[in-house]
C-alpha atoms as a PDB file:
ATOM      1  CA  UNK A   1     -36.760 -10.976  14.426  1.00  0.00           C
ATOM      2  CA  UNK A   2     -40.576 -10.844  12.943  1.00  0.00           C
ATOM      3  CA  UNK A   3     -41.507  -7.885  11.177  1.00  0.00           C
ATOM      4  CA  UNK A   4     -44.909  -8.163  12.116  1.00  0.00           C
ATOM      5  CA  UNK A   5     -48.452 -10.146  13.089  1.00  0.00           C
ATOM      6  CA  UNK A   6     -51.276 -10.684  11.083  1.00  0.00           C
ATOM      7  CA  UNK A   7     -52.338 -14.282  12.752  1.00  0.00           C
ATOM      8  CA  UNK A   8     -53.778 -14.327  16.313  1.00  0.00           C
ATOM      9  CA  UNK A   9     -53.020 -18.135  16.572  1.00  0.00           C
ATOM     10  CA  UNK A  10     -48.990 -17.265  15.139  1.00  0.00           C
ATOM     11  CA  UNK A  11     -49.072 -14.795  17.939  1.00  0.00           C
ATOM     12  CA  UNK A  12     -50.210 -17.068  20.565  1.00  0.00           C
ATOM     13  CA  UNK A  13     -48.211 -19.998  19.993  1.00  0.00           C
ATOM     14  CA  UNK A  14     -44.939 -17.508  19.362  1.00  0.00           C
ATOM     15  CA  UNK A  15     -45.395 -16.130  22.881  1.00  0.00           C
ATOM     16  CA  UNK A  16     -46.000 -19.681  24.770  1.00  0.00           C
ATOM     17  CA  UNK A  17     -42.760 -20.775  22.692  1.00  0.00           C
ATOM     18  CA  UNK A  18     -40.390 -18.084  24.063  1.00  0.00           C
ATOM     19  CA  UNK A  19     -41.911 -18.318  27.270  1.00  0.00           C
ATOM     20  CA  UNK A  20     -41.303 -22.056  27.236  1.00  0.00           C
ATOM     21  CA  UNK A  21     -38.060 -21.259  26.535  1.00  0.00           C
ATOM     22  CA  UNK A  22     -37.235 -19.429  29.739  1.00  0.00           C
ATOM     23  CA  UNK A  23     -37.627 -22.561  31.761  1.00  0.00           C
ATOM     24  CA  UNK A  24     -34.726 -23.934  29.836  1.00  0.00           C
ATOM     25  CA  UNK A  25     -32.598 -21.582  28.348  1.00  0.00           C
ATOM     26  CA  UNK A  26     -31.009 -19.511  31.053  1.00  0.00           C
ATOM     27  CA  UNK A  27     -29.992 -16.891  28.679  1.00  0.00           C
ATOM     28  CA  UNK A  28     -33.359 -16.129  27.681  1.00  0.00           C
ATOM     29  CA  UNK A  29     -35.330 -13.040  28.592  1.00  0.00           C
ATOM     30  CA  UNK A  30     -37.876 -15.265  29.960  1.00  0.00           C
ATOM     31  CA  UNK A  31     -36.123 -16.739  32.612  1.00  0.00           C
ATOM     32  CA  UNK A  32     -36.309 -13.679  34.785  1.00  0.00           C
ATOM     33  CA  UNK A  33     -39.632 -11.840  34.306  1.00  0.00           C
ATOM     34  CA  UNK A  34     -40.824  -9.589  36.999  1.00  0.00           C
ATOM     35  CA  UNK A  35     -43.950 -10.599  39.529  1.00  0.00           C
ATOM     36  CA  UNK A  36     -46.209  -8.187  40.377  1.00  0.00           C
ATOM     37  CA  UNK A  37     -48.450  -8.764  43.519  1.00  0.00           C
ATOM     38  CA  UNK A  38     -50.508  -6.465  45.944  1.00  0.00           C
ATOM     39  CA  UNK A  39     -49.010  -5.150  48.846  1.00  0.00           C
ATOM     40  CA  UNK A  40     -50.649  -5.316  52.180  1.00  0.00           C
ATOM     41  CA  UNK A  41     -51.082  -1.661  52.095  1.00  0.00           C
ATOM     42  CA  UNK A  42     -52.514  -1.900  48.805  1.00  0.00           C
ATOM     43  CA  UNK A  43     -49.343  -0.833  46.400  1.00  0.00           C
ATOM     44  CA  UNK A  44     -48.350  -3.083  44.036  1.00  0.00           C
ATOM     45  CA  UNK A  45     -45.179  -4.925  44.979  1.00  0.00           C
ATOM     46  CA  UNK A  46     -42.816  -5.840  41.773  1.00  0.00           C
ATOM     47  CA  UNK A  47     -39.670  -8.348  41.876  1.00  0.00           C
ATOM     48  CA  UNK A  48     -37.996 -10.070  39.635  1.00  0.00           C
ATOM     49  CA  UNK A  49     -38.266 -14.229  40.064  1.00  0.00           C
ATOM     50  CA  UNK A  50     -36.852 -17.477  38.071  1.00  0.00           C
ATOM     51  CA  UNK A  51     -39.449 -18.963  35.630  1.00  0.00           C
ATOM     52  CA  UNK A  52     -39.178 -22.829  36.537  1.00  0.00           C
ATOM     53  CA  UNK A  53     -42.218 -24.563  34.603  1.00  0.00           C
ATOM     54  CA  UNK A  54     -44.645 -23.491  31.552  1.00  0.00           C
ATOM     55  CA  UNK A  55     -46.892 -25.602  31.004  1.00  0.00           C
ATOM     56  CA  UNK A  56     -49.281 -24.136  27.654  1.00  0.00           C
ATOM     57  CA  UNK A  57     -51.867 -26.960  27.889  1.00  0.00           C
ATOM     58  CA  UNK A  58     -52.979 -25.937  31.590  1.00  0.00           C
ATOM     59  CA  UNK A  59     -51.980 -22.430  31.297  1.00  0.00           C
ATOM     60  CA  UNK A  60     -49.697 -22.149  34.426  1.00  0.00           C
ATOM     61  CA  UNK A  61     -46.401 -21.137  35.220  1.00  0.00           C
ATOM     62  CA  UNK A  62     -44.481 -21.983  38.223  1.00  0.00           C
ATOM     63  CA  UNK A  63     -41.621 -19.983  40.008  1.00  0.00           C
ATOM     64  CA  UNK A  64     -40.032 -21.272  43.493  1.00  0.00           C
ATOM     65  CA  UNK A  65     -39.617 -18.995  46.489  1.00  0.00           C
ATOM     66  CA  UNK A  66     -39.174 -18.731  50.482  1.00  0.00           C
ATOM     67  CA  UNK A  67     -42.570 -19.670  52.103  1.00  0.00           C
ATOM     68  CA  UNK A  68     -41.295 -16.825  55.100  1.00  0.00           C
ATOM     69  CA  UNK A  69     -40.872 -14.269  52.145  1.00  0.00           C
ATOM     70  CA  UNK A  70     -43.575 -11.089  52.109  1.00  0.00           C
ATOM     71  CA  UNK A  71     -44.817 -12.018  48.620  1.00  0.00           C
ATOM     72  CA  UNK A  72     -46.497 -14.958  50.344  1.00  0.00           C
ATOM     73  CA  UNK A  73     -48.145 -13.386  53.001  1.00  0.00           C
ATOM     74  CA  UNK A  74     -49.075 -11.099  49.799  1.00  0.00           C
ATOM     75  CA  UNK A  75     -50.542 -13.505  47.855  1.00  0.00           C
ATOM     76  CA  UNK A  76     -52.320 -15.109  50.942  1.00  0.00           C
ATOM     77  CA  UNK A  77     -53.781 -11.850  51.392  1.00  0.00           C
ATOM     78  CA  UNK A  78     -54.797 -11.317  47.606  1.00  0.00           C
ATOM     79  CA  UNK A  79     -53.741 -13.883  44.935  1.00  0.00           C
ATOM     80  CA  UNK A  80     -54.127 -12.074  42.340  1.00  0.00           C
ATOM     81  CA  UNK A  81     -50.950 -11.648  40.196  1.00  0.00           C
ATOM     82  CA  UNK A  82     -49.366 -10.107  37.279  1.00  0.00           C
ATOM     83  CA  UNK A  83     -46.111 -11.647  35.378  1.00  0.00           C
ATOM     84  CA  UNK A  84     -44.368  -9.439  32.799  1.00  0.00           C
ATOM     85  CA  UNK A  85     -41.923 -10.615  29.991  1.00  0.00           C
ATOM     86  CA  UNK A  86     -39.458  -8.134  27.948  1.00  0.00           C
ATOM     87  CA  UNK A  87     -37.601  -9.550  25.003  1.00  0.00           C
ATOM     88  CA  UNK A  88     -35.670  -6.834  23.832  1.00  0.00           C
ATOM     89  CA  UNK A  89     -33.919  -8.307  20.431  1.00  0.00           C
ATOM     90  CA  UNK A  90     -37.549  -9.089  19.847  1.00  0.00           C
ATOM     91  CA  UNK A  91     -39.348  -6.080  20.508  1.00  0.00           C
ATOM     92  CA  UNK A  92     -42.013  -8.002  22.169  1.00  0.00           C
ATOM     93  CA  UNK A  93     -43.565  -7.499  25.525  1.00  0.00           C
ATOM     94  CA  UNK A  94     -45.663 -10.044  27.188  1.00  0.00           C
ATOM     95  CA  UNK A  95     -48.213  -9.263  30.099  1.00  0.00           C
ATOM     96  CA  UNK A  96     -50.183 -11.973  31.957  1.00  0.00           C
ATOM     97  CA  UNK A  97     -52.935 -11.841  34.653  1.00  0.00           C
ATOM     98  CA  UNK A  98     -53.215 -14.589  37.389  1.00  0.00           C
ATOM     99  CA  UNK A  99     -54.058 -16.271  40.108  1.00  0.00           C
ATOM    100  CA  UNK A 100     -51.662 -17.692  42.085  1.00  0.00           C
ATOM    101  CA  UNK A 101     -51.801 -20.931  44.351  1.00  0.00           C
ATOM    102  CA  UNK A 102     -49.131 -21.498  46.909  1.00  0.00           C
ATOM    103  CA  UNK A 103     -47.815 -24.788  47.172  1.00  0.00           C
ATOM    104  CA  UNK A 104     -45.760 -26.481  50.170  1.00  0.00           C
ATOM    105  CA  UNK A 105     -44.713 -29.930  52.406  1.00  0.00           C
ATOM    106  CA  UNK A 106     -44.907 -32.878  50.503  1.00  0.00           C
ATOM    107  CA  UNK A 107     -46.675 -31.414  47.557  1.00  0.00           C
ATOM    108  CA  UNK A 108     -43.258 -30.128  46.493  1.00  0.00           C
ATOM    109  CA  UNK A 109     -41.195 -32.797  48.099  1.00  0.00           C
ATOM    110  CA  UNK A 110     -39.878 -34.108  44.471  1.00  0.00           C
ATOM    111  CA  UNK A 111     -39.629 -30.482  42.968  1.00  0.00           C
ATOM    112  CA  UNK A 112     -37.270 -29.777  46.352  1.00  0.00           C
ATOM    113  CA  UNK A 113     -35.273 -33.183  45.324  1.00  0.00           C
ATOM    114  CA  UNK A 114     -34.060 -32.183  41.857  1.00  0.00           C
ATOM    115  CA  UNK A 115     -32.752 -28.410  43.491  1.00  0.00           C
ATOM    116  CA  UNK A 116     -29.505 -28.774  43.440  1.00  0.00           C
ATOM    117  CA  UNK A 117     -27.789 -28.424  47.042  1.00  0.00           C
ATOM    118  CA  UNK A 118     -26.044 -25.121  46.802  1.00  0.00           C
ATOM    119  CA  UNK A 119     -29.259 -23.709  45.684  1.00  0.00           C
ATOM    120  CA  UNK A 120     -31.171 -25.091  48.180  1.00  0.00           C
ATOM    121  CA  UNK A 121     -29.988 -21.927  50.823  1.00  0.00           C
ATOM    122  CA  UNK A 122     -32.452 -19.735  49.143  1.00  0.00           C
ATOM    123  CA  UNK A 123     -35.162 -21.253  50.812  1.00  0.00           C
ATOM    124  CA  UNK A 124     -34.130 -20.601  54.873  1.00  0.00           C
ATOM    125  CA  UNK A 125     -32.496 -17.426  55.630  1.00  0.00           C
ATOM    126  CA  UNK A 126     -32.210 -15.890  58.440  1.00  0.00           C
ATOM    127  CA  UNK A 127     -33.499 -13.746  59.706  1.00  0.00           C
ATOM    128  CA  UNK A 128     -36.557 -14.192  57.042  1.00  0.00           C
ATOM    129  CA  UNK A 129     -36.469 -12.099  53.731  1.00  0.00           C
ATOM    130  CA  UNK A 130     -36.742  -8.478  54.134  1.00  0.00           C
ATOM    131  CA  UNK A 131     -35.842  -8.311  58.221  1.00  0.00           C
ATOM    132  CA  UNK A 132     -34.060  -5.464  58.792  1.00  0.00           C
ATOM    133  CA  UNK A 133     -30.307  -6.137  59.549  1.00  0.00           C
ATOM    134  CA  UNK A 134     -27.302  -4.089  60.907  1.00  0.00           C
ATOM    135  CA  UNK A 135     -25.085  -4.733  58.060  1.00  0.00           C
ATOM    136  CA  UNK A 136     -25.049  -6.183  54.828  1.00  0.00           C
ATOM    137  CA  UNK A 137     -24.210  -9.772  55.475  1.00  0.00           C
ATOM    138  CA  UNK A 138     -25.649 -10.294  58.946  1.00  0.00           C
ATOM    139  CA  UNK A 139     -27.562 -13.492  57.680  1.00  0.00           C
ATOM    140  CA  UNK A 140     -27.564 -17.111  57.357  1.00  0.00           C
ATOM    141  CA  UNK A 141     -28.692 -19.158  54.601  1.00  0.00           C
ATOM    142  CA  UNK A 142     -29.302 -23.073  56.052  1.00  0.00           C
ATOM    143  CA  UNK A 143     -31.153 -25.049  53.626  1.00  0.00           C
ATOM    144  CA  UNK A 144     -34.696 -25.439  55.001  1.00  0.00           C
ATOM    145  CA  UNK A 145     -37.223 -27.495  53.208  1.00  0.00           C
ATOM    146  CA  UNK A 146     -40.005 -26.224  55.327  1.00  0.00           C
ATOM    147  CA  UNK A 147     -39.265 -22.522  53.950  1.00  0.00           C
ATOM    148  CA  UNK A 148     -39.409 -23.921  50.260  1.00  0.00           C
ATOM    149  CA  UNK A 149     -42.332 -23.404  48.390  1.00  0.00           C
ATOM    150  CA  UNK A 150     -44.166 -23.473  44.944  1.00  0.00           C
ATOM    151  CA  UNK A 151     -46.102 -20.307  43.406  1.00  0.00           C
ATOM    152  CA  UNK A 152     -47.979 -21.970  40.565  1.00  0.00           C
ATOM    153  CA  UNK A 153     -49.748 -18.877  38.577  1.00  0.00           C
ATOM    154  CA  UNK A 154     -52.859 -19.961  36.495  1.00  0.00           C
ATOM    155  CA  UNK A 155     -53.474 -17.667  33.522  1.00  0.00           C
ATOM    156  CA  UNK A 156     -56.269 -15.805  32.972  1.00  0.00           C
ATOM    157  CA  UNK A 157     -55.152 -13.415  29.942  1.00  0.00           C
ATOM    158  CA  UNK A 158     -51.791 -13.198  28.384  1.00  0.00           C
ATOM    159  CA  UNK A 159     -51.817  -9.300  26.397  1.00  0.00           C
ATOM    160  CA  UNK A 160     -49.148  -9.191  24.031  1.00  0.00           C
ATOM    161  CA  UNK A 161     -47.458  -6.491  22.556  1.00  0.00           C
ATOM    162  CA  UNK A 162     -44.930  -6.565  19.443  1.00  0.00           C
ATOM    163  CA  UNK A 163     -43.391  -3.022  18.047  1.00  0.00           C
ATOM    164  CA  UNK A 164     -42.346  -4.539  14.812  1.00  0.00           C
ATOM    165  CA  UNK A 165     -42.610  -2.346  11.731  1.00  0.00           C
ATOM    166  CA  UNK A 166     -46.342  -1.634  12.456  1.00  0.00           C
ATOM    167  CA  UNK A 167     -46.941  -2.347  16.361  1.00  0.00           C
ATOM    168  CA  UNK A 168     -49.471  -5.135  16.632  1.00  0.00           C
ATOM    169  CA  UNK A 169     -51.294  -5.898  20.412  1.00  0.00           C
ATOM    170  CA  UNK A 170     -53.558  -9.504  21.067  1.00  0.00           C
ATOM    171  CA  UNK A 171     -55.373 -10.662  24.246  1.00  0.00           C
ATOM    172  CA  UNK A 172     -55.756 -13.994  24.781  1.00  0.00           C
ATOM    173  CA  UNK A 173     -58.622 -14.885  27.395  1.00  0.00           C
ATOM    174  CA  UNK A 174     -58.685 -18.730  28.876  1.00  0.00           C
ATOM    175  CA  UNK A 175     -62.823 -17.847  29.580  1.00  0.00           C
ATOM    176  CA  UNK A 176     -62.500 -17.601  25.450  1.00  0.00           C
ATOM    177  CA  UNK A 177     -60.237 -20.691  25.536  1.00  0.00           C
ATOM    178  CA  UNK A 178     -57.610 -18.938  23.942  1.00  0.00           C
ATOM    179  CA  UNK A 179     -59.066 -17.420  21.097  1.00  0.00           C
ATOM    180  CA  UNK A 180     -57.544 -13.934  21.060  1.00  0.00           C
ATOM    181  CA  UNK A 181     -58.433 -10.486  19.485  1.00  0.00           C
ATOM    182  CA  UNK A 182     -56.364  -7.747  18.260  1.00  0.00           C
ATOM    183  CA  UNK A 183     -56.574  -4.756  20.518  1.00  0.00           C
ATOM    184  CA  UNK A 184     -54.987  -0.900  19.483  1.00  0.00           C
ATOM    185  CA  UNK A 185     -51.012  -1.520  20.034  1.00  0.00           C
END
């Protein structure tokens, strides 16, 4: 566990490697960080979701969802986003601001290919995510490649936040390609 920062380019490249790590490791805090979108009524909306790419060099992240889900008419409706990271053992929080792009049909035809079948029933229940039922299991889950789709989040700022001995906060900006500056933890 670090003690502390003193190098915005230590920080940087510390965060991207944990977050990295999440598409891999499925033990890591990482692989499950919570999305944050706008509501249609104008609340933010917060769920958790399974990091499946990083990619540092083109600042994006990509997690897979249900095309008929209410975080896409969401993000049609504003795609603005927020993606939060919590690593607990290492005391380090990691907040991002986005815009998201929604991806589907044959753009995500070979992403679709490598999900293995008995995952492949989160993307076509019915009745669609959040439809009211009359009891807790009155749904199907066919596979449906037509309901599978791609949220790839492009990066704007990544603000993060580690209470080691003395707290230290950074804010990385892609308009400042990256550079970062220390902000009051």
């Amino acid at each position: 566990m670090r003690k502390e920062f003193d190098d915005l380019k230590e920080m940087h490249e510390y965060a991207w490697r944990l977050i990295v790590r999440g598409t891999v490791d499925k033990k890591s805090p990482a692989r499950h960080p919570t999305l944050g979108t706008i509501g249609i009524s104008g609340m933010p909306e917060l769920r958790t979701v399974v990091l499946r790419a990083a990619n540092q060099n083109e600042s994006y992240l990509e997690v897979h969802t249900d095309v008929a889900s209410k975080k896409i008419e969401q993000l049609k409706w504003n795609p603005n986003v927020g993606i939060h990271f919590w690593f607990p053992s290492k005391k380090l929080q990691i907040r991002i601001k986005a815009t998201s792009e929604i991806k589907i049909g044959n753009l995500v035809k070979k992403e679709w290919e490598k999900i293995p079948n008995i995952s492949r029933i989160s993307y076509g229940t019915l009745p669609t995510p959040g439809t009211k039922i009359q009891s807790s299991f009155a749904y199907e889950k066919p596979a449906n490649f037509e309901r599978f789709c791609i949220i790839k989040i492009n990066i704007n700022e990544i603000d993060v936040t580690h209470l080691g001995a003395r707290h230290t906060r950074a804010l990385f900006a892609k308009n400042t390609q990256w550079c970062g500056c220390w902000l009051a933890p």
